[in-house]
Protein backbone atom coordinates (compact mmCIF):
# COMPACT_ATOMS: atom_id res chain seq x y z
CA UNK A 1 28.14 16.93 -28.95
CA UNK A 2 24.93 15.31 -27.74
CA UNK A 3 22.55 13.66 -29.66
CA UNK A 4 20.14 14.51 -27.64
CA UNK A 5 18.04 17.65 -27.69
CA UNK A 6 17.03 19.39 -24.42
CA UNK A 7 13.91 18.91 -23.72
CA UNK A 8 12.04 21.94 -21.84
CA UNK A 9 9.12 19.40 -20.40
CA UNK A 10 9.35 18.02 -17.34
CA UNK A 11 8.97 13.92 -16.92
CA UNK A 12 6.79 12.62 -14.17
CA UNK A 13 8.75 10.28 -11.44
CA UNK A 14 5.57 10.51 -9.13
CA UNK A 15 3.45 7.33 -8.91
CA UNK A 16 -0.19 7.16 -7.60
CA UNK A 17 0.69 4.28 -4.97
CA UNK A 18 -0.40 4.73 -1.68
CA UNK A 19 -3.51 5.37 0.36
CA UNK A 20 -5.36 8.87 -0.32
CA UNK A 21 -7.64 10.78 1.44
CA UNK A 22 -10.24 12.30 -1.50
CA UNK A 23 -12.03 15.29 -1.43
CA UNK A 24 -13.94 16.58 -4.40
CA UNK A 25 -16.75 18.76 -6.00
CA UNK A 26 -19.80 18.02 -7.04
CA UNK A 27 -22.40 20.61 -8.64
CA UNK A 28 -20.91 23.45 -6.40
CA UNK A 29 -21.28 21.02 -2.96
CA UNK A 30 -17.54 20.09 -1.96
CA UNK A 31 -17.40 16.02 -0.40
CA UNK A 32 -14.57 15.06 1.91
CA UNK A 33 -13.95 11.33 2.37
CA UNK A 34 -12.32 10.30 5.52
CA UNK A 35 -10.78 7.56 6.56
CA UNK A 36 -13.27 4.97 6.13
CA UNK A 37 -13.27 6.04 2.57
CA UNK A 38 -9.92 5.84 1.69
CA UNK A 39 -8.75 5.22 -1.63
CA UNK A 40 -5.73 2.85 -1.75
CA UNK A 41 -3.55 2.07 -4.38
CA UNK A 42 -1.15 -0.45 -5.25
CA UNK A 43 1.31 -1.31 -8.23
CA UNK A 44 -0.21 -4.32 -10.54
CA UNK A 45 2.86 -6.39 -10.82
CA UNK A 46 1.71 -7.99 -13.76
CA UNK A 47 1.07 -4.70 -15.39
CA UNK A 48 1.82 -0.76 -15.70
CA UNK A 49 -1.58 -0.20 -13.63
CA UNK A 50 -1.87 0.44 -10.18
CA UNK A 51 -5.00 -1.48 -8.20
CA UNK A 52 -6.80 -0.91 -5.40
CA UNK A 53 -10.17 0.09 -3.59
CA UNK A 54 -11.87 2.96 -2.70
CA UNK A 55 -13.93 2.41 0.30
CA UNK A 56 -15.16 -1.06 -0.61
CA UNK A 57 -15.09 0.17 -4.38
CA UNK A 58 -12.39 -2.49 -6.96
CA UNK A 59 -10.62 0.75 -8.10
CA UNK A 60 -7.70 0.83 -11.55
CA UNK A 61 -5.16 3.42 -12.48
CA UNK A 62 -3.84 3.38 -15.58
CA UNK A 63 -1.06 5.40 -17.68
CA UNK A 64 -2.39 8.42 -19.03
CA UNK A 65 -0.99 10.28 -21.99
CA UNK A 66 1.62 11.35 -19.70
CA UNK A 67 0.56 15.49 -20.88
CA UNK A 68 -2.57 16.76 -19.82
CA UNK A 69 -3.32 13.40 -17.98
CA UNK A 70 -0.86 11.81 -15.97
CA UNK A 71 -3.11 8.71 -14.63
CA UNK A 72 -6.35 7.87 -15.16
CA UNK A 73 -8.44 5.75 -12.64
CA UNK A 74 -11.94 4.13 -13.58
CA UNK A 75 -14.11 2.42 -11.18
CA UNK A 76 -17.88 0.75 -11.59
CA UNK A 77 -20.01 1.64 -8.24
CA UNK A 78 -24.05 0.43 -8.08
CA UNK A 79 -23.61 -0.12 -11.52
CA UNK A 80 -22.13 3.35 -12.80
CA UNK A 81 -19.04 3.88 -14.36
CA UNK A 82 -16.76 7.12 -13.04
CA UNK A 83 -13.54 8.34 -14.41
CA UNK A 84 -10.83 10.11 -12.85
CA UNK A 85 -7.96 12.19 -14.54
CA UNK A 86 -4.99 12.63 -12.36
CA UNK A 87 -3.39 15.83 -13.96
CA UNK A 88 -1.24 16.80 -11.11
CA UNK A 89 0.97 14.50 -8.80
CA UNK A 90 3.48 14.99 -6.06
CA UNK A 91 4.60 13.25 -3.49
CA UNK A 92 1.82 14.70 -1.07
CA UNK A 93 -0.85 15.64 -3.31
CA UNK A 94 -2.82 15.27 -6.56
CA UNK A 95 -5.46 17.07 -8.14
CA UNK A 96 -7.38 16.41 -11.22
CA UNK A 97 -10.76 16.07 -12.63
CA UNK A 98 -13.87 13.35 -12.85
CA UNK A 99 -17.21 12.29 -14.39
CA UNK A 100 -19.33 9.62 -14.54
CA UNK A 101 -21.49 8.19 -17.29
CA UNK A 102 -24.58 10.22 -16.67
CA UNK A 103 -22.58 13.40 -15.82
CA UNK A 104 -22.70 16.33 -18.51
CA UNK A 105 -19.73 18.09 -17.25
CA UNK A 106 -15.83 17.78 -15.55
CA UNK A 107 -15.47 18.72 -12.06
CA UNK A 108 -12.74 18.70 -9.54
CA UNK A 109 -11.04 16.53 -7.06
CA UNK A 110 -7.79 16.61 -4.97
CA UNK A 111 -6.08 14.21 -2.63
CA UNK A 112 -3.64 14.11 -0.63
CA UNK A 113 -1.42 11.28 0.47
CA UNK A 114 -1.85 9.60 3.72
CA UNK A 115 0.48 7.07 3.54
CA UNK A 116 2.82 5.49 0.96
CA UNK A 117 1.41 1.87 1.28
């Protein structure tokens, strides 16, 4: 017999690397970012993080908890800090939710993957 017990979760294999094209929400408005506002990321190969930019934005994605959140990417832009939960991740897509530090609720984003590098 095993020692192991089945497990009935499912493990995330999906990583964020790549370049994205982002659309989100904002207070009911929905914002698509092209191409000139790509968000790319790369693996940290010093680290579990992945690295990159958005736009002209120094952009890192970290580990989530791996349940609710799979990554979580933080970025500082004119001096505000935003926050990103990736709670969904294929190979294609992702979907999640963000704020930023004068933001009183969640809302949405999704991206979808342009390219793997």
């Amino acid at each position: 017999t095993s020692a192991c017990s089945p497990v009935s979760e499912s493990i995330n294999v999906q990583i964020p690397e790549g370049t994205w094209g982002v659309t989100e929400t904002y207070q009911g408005a929905v914002y698509d970012y092209g191409a000139d506002r790509a968000l790319r990321l790369h693996r940290d190969p010093e680290s579990f993080n992945f690295v990159g930019t958005w736009g002209n934005t120094l952009v890192t994605c970290c580990p989530g908890d791996g349940r609710s959140t799979l990554y979580v990417l933080e970025f500082l832009e004119a001096g505000v800090a935003y926050r990103y939960e990736i709670t969904t991740l294929t190979a294609q897509k992702m979907t999640g939710r963000w704020t930023f530090q004068y933001g009183t609720r969640w809302e949405t984003f999704e991206a979808t993957r342009v390219a793997f590098r």
